[in-house]
C-alpha atoms as a PDB file:
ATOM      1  CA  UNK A   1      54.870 -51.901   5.464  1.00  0.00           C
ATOM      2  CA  UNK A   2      55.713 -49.711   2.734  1.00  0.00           C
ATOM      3  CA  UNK A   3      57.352 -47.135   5.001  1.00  0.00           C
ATOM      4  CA  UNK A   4      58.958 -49.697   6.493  1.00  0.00           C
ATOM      5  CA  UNK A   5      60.657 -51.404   3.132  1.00  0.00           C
ATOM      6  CA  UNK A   6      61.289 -47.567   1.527  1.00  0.00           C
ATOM      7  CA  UNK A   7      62.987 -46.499   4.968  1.00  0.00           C
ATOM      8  CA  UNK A   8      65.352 -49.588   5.222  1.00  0.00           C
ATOM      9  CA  UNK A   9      66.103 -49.565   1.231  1.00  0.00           C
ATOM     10  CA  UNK A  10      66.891 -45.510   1.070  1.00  0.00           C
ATOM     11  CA  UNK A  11      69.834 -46.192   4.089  1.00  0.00           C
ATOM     12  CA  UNK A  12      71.304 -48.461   2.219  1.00  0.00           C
ATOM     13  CA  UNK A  13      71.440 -46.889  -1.404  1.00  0.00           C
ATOM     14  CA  UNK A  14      73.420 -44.717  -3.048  1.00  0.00           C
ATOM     15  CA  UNK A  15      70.658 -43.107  -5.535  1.00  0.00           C
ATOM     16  CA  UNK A  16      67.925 -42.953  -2.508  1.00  0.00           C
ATOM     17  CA  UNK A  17      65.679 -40.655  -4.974  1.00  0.00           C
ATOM     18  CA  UNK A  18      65.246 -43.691  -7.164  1.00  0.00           C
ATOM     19  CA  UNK A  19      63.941 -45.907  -4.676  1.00  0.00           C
ATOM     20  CA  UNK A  20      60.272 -46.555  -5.664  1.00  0.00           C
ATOM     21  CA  UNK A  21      57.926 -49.003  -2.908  1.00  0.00           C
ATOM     22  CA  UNK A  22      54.718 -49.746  -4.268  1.00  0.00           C
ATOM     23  CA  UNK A  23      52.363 -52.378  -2.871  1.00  0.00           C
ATOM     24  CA  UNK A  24      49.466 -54.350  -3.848  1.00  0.00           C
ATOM     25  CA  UNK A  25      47.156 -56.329  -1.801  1.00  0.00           C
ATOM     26  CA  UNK A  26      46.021 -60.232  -3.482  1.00  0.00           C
ATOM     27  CA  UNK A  27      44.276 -63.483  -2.129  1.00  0.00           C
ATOM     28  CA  UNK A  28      48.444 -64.412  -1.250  1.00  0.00           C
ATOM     29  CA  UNK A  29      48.992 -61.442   1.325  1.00  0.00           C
ATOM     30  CA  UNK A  30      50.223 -57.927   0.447  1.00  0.00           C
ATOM     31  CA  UNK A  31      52.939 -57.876  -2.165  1.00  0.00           C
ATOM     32  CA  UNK A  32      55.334 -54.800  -1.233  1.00  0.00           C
ATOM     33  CA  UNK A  33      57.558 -54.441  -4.651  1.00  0.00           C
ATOM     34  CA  UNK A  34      60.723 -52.482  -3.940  1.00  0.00           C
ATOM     35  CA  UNK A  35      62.594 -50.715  -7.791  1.00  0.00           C
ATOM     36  CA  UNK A  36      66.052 -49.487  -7.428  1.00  0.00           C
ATOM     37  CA  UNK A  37      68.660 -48.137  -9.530  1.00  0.00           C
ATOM     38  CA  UNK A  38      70.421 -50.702 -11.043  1.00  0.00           C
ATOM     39  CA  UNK A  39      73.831 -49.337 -10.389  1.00  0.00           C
ATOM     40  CA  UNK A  40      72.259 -50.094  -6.234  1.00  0.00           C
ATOM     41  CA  UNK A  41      70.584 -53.447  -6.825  1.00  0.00           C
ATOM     42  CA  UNK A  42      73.614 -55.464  -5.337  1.00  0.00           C
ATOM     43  CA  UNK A  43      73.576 -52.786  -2.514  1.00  0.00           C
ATOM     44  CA  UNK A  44      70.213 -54.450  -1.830  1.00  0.00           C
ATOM     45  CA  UNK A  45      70.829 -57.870  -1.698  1.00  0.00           C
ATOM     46  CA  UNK A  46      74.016 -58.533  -0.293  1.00  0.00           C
ATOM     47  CA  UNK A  47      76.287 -61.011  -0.610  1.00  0.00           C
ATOM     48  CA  UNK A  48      74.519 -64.728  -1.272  1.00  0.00           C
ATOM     49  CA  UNK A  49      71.109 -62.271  -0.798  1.00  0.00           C
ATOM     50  CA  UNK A  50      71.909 -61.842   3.053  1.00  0.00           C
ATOM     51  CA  UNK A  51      70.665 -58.069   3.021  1.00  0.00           C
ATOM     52  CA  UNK A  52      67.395 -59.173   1.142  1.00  0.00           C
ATOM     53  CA  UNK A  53      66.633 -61.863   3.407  1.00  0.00           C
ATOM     54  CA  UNK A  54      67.389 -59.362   6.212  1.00  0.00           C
ATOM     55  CA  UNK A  55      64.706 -57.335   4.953  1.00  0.00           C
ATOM     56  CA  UNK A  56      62.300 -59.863   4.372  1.00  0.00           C
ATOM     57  CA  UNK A  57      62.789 -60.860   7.923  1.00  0.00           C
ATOM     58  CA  UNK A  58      62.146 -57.421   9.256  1.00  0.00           C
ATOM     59  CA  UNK A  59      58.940 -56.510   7.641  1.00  0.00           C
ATOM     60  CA  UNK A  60      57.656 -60.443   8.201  1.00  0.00           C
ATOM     61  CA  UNK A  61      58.407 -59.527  12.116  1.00  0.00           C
ATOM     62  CA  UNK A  62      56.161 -56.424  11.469  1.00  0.00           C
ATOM     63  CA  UNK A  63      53.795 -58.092   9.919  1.00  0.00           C
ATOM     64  CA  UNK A  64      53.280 -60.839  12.408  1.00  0.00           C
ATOM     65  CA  UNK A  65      52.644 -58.150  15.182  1.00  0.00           C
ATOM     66  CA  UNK A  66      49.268 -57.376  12.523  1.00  0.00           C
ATOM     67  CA  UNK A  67      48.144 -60.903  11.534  1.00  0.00           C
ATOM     68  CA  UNK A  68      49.352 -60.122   8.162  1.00  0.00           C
ATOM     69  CA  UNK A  69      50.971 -61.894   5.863  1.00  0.00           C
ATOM     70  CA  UNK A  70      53.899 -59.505   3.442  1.00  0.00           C
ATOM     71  CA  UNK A  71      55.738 -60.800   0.274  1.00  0.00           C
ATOM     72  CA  UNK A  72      58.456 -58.847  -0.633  1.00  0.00           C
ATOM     73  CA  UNK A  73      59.396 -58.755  -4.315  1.00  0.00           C
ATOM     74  CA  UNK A  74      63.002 -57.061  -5.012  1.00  0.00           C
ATOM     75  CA  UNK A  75      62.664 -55.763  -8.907  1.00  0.00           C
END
């Protein structure tokens, strides 16, 4: 999932270096945390948060094909 978030969040970026994907597994589901530069944050989640939902939606599609339940957390 990790691959999945940094490949999606690079494309879209302007500073893709500064993308940073780390995740974290807890009693919830695995937390996948995606950091960008702040100058790229909006980049990220869209108008109303349509491109972060879009992501979210992705990567819960992925997960679902694994019997896995993702959180992801946009820092």
């Amino acid at each position: 999932m990790k691959d999945l978030v940094e490949v999606i969040a690079k494309s879209l970026v302007d500073l893709p270096d500064e993308v940073v994907v780390t995740e974290e597994e807890t009693e919830k589901g695995l937390i996948v945390s995606l950091k960008v530069a702040p100058s790229d944050m909006g980049k990220v989640i869209g108008k109303q948060g349509r491109i972060a939902k879009a992501i979210r939606s992705v990567v819960k599609a992925a997960a679902s094909r694994e019997d896995r339940k993702v959180i992801v957390e946009i820092e």
